[in-house]
PDB file of N, CA and C in Angstrom:
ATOM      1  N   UNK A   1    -267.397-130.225  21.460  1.00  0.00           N
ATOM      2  CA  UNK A   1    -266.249-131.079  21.634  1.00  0.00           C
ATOM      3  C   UNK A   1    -265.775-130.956  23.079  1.00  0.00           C
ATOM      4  N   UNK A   2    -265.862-131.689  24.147  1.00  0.00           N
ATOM      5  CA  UNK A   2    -265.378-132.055  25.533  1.00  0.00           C
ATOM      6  C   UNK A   2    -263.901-132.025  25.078  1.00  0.00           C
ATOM      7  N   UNK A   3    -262.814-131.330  25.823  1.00  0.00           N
ATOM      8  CA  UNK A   3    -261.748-131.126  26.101  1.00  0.00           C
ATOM      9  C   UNK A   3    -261.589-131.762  27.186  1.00  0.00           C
ATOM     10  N   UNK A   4    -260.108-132.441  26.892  1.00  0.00           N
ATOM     11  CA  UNK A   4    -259.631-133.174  28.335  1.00  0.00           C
ATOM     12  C   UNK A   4    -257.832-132.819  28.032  1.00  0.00           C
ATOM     13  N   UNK A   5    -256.918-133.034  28.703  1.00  0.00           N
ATOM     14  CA  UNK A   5    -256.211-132.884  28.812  1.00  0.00           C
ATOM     15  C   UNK A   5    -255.023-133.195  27.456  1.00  0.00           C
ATOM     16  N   UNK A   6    -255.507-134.040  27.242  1.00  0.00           N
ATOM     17  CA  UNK A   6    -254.904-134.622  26.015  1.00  0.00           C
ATOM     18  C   UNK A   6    -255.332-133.901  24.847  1.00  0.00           C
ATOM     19  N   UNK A   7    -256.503-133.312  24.311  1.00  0.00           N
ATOM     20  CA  UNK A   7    -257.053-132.546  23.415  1.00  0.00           C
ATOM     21  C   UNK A   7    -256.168-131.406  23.552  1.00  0.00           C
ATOM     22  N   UNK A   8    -256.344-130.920  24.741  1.00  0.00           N
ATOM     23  CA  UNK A   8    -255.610-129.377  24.503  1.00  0.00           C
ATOM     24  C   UNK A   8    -254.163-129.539  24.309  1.00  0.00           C
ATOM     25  N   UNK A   9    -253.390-130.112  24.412  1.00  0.00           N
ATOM     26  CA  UNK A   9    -251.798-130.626  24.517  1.00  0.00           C
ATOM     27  C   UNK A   9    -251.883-130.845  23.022  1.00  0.00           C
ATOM     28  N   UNK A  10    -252.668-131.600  22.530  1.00  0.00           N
ATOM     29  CA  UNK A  10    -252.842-131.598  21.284  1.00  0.00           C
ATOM     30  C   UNK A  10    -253.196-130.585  20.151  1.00  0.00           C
ATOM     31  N   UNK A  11    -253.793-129.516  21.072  1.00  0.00           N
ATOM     32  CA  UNK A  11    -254.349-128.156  20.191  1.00  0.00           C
ATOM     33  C   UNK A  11    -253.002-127.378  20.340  1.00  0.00           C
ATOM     34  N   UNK A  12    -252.595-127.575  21.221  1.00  0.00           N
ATOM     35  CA  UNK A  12    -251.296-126.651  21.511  1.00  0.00           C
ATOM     36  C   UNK A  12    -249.921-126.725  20.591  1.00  0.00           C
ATOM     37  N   UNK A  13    -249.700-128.295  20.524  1.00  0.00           N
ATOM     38  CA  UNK A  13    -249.078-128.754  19.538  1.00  0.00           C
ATOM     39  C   UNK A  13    -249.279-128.357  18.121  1.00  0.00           C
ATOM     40  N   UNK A  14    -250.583-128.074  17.827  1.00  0.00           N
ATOM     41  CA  UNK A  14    -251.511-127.939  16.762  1.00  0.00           C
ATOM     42  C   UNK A  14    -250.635-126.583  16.120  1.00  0.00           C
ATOM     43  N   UNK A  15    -251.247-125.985  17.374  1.00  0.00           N
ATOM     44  CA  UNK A  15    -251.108-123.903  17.085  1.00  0.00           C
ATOM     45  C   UNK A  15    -249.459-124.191  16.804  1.00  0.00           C
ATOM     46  N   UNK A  16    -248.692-124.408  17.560  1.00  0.00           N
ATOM     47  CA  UNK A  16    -247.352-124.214  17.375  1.00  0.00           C
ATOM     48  C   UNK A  16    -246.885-124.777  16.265  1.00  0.00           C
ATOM     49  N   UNK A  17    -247.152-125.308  16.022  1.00  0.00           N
ATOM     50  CA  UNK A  17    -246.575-125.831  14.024  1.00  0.00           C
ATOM     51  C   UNK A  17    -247.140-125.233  13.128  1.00  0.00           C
ATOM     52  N   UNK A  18    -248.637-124.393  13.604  1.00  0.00           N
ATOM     53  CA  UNK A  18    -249.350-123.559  12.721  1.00  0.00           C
ATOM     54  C   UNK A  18    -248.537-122.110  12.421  1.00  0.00           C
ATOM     55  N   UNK A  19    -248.105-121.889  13.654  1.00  0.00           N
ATOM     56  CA  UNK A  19    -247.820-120.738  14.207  1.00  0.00           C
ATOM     57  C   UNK A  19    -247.721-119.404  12.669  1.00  0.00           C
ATOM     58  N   UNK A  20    -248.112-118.740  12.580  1.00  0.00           N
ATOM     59  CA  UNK A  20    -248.050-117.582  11.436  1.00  0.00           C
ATOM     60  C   UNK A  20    -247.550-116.645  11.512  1.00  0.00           C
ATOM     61  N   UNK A  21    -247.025-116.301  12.823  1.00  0.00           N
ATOM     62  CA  UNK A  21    -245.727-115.428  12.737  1.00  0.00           C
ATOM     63  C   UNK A  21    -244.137-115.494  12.084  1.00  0.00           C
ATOM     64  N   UNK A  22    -244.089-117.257  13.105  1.00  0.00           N
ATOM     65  CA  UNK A  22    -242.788-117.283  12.062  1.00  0.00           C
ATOM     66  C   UNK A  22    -242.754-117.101  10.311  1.00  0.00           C
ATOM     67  N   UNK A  23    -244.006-117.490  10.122  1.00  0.00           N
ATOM     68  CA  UNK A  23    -244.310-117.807   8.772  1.00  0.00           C
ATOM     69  C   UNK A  23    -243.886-115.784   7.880  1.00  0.00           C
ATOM     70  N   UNK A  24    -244.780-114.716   8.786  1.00  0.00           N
ATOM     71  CA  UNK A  24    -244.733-113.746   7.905  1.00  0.00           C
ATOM     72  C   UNK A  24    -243.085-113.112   8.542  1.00  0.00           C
ATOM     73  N   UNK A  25    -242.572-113.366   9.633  1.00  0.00           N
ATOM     74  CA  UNK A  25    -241.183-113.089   9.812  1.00  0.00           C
ATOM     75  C   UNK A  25    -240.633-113.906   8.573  1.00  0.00           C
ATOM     76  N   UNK A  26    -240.308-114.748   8.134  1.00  0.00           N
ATOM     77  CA  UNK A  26    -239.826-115.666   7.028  1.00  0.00           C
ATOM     78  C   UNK A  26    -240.200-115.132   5.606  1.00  0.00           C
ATOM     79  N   UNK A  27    -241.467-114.295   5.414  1.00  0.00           N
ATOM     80  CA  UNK A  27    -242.059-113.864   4.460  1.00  0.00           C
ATOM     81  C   UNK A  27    -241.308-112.594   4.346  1.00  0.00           C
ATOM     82  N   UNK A  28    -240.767-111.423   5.356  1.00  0.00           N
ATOM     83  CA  UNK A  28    -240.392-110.466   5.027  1.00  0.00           C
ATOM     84  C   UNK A  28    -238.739-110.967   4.819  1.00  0.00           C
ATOM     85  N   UNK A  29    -238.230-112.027   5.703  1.00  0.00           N
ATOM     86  CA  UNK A  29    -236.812-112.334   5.285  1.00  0.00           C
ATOM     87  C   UNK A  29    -236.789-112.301   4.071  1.00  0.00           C
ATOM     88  N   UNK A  30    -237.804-113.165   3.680  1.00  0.00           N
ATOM     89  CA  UNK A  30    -237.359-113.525   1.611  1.00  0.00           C
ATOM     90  C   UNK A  30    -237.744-112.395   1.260  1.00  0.00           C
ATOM     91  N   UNK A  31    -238.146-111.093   1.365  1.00  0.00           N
ATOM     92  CA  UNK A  31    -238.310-109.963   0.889  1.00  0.00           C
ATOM     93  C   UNK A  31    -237.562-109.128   0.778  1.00  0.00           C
ATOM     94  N   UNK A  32    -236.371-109.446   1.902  1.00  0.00           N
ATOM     95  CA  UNK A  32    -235.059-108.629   1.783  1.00  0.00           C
ATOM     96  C   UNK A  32    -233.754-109.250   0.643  1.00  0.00           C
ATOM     97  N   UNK A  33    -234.222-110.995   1.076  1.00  0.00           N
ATOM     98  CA  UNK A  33    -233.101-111.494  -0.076  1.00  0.00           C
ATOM     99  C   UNK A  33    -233.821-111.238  -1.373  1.00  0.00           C
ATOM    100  N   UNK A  34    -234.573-111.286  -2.073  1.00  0.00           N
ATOM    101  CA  UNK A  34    -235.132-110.529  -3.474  1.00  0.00           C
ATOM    102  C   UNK A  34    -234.822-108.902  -3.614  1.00  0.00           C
ATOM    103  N   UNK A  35    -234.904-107.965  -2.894  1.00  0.00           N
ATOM    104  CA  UNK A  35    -234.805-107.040  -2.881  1.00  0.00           C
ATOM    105  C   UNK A  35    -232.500-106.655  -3.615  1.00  0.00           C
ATOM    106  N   UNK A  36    -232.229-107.382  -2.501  1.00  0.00           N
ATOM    107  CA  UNK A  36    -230.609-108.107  -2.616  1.00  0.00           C
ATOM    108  C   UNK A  36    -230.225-108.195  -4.154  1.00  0.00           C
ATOM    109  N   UNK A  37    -231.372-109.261  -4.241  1.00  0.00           N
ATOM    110  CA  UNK A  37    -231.105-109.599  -6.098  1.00  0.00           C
ATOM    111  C   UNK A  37    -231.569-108.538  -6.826  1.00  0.00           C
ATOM    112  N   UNK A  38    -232.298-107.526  -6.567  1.00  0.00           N
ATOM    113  CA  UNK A  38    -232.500-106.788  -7.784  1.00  0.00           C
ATOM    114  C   UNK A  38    -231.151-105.709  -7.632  1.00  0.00           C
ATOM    115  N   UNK A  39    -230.816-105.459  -6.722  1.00  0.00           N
ATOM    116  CA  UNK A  39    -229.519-104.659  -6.286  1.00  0.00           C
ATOM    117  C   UNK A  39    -228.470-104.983  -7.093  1.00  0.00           C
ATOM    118  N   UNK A  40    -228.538-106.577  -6.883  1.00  0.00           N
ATOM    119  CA  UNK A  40    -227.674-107.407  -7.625  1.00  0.00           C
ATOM    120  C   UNK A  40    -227.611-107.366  -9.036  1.00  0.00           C
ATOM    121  N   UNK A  41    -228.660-107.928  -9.632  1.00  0.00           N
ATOM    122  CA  UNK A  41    -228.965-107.744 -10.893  1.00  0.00           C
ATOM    123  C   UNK A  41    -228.928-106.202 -11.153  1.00  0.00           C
ATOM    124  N   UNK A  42    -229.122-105.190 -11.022  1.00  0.00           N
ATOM    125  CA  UNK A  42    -228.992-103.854 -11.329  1.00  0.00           C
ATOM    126  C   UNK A  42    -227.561-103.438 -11.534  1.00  0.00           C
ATOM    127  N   UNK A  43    -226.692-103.962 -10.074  1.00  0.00           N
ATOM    128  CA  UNK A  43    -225.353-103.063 -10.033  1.00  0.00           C
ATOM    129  C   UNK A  43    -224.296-104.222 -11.652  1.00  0.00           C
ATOM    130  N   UNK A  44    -225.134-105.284 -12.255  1.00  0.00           N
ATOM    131  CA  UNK A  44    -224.397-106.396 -13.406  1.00  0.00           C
ATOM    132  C   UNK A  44    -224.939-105.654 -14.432  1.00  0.00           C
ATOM    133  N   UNK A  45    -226.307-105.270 -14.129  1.00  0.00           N
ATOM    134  CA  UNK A  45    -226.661-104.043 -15.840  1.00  0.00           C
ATOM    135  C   UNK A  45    -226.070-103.121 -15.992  1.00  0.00           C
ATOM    136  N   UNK A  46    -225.346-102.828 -15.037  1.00  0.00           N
ATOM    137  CA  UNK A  46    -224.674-101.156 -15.198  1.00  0.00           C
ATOM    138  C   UNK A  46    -223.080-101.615 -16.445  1.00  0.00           C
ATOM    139  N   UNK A  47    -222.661-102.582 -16.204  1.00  0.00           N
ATOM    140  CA  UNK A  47    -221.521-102.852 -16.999  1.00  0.00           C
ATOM    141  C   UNK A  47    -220.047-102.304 -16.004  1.00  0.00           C
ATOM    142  N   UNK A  48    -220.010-102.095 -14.754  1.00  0.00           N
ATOM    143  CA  UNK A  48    -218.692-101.544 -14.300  1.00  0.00           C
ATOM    144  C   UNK A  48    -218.642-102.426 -12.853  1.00  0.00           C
ATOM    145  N   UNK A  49    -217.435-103.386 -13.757  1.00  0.00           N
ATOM    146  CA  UNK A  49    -217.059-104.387 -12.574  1.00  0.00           C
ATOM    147  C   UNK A  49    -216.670-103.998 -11.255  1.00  0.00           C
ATOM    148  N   UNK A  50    -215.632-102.900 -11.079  1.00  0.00           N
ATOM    149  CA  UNK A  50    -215.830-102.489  -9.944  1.00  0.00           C
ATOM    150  C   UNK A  50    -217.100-102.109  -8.752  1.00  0.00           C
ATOM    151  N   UNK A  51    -218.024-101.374  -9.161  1.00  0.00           N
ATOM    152  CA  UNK A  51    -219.031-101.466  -8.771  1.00  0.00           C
ATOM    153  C   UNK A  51    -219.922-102.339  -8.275  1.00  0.00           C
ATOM    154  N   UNK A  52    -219.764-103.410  -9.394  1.00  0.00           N
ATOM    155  CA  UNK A  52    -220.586-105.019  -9.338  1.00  0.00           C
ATOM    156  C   UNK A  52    -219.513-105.698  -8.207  1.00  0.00           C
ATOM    157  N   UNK A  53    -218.187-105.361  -8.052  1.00  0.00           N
ATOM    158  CA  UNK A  53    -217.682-105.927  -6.831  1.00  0.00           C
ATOM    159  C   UNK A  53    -217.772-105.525  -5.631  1.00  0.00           C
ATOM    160  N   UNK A  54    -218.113-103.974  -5.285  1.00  0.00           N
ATOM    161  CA  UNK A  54    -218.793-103.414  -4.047  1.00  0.00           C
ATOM    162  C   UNK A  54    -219.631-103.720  -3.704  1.00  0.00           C
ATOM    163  N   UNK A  55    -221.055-103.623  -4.323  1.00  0.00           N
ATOM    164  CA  UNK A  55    -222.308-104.100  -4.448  1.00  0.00           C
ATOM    165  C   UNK A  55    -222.659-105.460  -3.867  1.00  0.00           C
ATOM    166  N   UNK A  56    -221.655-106.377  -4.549  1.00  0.00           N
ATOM    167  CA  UNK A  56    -222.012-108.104  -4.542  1.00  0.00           C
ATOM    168  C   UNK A  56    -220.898-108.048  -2.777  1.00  0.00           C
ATOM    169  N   UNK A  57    -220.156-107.671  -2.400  1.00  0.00           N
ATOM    170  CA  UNK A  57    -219.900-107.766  -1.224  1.00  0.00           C
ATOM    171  C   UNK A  57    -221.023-106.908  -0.231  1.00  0.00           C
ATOM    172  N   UNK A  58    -221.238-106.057  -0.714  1.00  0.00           N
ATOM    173  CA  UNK A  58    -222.512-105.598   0.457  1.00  0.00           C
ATOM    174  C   UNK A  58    -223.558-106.306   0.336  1.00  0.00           C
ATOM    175  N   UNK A  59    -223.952-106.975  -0.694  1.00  0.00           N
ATOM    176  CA  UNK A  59    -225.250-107.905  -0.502  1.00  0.00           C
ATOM    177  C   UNK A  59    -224.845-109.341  -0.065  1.00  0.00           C
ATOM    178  N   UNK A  60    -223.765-109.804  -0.317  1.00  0.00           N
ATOM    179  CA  UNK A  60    -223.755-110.956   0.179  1.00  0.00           C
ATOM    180  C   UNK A  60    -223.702-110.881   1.789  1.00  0.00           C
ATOM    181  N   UNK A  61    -222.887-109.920   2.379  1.00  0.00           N
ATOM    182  CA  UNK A  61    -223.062-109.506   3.696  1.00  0.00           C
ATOM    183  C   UNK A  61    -224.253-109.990   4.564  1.00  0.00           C
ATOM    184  N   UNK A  62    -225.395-108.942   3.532  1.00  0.00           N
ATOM    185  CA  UNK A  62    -226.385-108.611   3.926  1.00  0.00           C
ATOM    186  C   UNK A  62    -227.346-110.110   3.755  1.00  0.00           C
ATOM    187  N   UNK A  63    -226.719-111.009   2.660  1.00  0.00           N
ATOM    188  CA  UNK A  63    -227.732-112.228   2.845  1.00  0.00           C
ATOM    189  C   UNK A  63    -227.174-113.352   3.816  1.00  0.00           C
ATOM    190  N   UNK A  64    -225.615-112.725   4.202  1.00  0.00           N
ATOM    191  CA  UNK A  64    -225.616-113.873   5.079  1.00  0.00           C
ATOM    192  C   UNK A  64    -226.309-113.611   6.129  1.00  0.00           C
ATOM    193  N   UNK A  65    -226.377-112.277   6.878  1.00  0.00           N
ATOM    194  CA  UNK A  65    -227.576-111.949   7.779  1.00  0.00           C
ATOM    195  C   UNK A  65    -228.241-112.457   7.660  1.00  0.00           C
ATOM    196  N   UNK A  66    -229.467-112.243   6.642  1.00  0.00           N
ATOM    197  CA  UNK A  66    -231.003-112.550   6.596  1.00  0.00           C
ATOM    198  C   UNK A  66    -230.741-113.960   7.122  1.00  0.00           C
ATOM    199  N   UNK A  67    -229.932-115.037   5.789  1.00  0.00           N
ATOM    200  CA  UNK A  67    -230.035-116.311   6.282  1.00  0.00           C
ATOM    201  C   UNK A  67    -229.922-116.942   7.532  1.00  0.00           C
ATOM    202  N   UNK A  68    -229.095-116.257   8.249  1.00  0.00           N
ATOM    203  CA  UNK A  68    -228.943-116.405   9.811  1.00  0.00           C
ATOM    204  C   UNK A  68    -230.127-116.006  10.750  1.00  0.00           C
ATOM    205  N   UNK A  69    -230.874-114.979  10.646  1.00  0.00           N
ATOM    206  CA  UNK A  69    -232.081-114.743  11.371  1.00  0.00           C
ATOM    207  C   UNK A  69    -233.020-115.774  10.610  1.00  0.00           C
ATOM    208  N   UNK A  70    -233.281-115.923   9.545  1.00  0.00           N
ATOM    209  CA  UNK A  70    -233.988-117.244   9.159  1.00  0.00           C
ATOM    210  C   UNK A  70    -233.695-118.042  10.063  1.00  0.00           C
ATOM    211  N   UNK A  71    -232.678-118.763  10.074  1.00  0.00           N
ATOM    212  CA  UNK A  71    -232.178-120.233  10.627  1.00  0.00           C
ATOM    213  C   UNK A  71    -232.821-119.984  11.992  1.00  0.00           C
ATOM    214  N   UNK A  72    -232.214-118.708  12.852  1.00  0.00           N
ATOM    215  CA  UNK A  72    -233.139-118.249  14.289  1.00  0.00           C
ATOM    216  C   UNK A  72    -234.589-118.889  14.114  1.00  0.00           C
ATOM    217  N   UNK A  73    -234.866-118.280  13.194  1.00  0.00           N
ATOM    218  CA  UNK A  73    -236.573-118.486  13.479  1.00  0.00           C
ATOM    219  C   UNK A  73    -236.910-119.643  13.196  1.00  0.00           C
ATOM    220  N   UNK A  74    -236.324-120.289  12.175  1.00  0.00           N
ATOM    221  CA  UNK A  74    -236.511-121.415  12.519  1.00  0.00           C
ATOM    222  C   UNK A  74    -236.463-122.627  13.625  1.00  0.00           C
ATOM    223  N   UNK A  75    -235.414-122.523  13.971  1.00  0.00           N
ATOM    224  CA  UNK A  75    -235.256-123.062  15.421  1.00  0.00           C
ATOM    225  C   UNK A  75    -235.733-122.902  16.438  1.00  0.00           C
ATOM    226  N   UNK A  76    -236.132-122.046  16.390  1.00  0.00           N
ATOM    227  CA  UNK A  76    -237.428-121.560  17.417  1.00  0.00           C
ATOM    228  C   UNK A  76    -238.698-121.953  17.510  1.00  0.00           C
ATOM    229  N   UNK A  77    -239.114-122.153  15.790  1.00  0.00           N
ATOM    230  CA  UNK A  77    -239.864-122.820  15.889  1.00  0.00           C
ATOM    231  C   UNK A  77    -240.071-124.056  16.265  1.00  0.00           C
ATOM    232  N   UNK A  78    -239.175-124.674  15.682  1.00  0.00           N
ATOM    233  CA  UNK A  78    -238.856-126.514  16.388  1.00  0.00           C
ATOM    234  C   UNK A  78    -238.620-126.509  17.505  1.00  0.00           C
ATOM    235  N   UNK A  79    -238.010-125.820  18.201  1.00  0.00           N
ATOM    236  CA  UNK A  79    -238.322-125.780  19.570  1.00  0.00           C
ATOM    237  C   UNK A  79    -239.241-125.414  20.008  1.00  0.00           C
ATOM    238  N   UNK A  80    -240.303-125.249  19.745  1.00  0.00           N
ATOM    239  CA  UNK A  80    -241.832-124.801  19.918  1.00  0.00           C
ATOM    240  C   UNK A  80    -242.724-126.196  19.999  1.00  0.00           C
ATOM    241  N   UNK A  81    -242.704-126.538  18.853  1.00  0.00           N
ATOM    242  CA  UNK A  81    -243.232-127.519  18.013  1.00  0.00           C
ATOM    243  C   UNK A  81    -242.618-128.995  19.286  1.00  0.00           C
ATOM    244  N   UNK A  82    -241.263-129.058  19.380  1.00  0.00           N
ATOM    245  CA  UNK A  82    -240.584-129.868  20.133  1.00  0.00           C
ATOM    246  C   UNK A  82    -241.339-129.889  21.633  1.00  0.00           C
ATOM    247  N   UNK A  83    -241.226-128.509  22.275  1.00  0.00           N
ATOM    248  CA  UNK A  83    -241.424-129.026  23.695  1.00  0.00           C
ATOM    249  C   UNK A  83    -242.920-129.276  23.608  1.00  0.00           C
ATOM    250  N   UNK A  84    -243.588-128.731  23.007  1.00  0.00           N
ATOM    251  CA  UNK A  84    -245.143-129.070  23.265  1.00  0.00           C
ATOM    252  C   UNK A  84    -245.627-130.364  22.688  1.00  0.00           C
ATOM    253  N   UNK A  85    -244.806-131.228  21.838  1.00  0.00           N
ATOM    254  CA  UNK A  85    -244.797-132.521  21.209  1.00  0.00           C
ATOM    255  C   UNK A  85    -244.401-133.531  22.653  1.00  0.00           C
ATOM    256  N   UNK A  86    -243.508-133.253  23.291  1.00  0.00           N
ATOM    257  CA  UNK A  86    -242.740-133.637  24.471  1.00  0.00           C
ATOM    258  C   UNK A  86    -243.730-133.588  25.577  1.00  0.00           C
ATOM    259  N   UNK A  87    -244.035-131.926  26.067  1.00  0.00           N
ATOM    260  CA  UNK A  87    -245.501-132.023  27.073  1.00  0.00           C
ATOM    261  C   UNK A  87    -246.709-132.892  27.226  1.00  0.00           C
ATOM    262  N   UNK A  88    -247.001-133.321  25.897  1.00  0.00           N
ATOM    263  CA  UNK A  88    -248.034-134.139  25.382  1.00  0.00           C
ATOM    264  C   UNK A  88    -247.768-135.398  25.337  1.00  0.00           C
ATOM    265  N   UNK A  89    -246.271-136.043  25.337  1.00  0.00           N
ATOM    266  CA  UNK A  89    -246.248-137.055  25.670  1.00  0.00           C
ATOM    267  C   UNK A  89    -246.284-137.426  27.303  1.00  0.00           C
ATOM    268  N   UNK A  90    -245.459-136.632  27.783  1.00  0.00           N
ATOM    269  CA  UNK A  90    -245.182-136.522  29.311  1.00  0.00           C
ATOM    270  C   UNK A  90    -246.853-136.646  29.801  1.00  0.00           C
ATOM    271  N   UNK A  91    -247.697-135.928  29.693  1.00  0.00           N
ATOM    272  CA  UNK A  91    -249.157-135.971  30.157  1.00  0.00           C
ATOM    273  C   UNK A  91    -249.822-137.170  29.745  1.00  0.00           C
ATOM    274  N   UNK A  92    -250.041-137.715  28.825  1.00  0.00           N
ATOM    275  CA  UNK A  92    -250.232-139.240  28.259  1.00  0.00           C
ATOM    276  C   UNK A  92    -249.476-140.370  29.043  1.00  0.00           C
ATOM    277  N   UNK A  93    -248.180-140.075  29.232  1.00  0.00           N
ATOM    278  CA  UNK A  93    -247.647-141.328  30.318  1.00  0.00           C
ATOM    279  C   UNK A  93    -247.981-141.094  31.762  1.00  0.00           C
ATOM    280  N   UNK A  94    -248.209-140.194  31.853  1.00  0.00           N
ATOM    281  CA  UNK A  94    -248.688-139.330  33.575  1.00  0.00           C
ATOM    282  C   UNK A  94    -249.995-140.173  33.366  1.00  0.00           C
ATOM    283  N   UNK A  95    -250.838-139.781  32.410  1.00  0.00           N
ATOM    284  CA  UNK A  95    -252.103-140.629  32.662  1.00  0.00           C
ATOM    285  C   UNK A  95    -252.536-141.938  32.337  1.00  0.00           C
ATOM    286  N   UNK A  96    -251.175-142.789  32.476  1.00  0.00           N
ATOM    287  CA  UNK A  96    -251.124-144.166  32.462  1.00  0.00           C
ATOM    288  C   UNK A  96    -251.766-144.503  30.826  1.00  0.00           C
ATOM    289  N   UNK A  97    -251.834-144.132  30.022  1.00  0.00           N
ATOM    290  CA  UNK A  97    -252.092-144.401  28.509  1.00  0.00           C
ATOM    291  C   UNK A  97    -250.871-144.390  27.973  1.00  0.00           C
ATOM    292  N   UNK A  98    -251.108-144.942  26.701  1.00  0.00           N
ATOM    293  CA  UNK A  98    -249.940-145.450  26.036  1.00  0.00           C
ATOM    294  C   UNK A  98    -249.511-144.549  25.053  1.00  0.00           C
ATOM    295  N   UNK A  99    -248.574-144.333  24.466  1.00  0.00           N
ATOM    296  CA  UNK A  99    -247.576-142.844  23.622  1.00  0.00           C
ATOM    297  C   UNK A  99    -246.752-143.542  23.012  1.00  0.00           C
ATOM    298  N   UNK A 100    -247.173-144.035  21.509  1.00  0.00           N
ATOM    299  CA  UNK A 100    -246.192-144.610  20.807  1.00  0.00           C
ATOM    300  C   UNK A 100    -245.131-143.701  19.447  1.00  0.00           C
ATOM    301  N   UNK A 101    -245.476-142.228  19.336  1.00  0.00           N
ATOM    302  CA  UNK A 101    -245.575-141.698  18.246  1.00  0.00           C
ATOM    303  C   UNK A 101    -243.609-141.790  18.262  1.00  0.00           C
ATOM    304  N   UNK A 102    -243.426-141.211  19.682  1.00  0.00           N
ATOM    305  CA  UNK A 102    -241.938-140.939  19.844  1.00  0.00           C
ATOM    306  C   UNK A 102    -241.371-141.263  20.853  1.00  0.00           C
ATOM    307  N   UNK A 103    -240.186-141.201  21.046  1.00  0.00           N
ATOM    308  CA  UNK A 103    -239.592-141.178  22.532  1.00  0.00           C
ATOM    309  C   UNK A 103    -239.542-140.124  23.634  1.00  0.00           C
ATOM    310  N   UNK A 104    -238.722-140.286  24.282  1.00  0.00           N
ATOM    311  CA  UNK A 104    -238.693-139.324  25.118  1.00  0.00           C
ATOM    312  C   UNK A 104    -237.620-138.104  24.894  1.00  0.00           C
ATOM    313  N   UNK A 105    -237.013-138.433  23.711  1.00  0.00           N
ATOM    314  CA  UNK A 105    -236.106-137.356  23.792  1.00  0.00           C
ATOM    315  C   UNK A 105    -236.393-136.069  22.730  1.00  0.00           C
ATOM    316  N   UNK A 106    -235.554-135.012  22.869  1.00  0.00           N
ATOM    317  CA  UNK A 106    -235.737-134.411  21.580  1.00  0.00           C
ATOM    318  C   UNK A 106    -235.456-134.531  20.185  1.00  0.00           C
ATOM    319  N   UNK A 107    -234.689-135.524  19.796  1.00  0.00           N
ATOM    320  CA  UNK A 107    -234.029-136.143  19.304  1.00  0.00           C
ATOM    321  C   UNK A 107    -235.163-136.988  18.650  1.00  0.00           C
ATOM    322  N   UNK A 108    -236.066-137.283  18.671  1.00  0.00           N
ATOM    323  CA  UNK A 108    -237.180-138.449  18.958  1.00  0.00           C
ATOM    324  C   UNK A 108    -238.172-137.823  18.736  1.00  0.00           C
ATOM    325  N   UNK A 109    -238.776-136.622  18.855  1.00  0.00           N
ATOM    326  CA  UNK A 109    -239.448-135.990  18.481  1.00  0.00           C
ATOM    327  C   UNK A 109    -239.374-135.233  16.788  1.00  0.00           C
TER     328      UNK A 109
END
């Protein structure tokens, strides 16, 4: 396969939506919110509401965290995914060919 400029902008684009890091960062997030629920579910088998009200405030704490480093990684990723979607157009109009997928903005992407 001859690579030209447009191929690799395109492979690049490729990898970055592939990307498998965010994927197993995201994999251990949901490992902490399950972990949460069995905490959860454990401190409701015990039968002593007080407890189940300590508990459910330290885990909810703790999932609003996770959910927030989620959202991070996510956005990161789209911004990944974004500028190299963007590069690839920019190089396509540089080389006088035509780029109909999106615009120019991020927004558009």
């Amino acid at each position: 396969m001859a690579f030209n400029r447009t191929t690799i902008l395109l492979e690049l684009v490729r990898l970055a939506a592939e990307d498998r890091i965010y994927r197993e960062v995201l994999s251990a997030i949901s490992d902490g919110i399950r972990a949460a629920e069995r905490r959860l579910d454990d401190a409701a088998g015990r039968g002593d509401e007080e407890w189940l009200e300590v508990v459910t405030d330290e885990e909810c704490d703790l999932l609003e965290n996770l959910l927030g480093a989620a959202y991070v990684v996510c956005q990161t990723q789209i911004t990944a995914v974004t500028a190299r979607a963007l590069a690839l157009r920019k190089r396509r109009l540089q080389d006088g060919k035509a780029f109909t997928a999106f615009g120019e903005g991020k927004a558009d992407v």
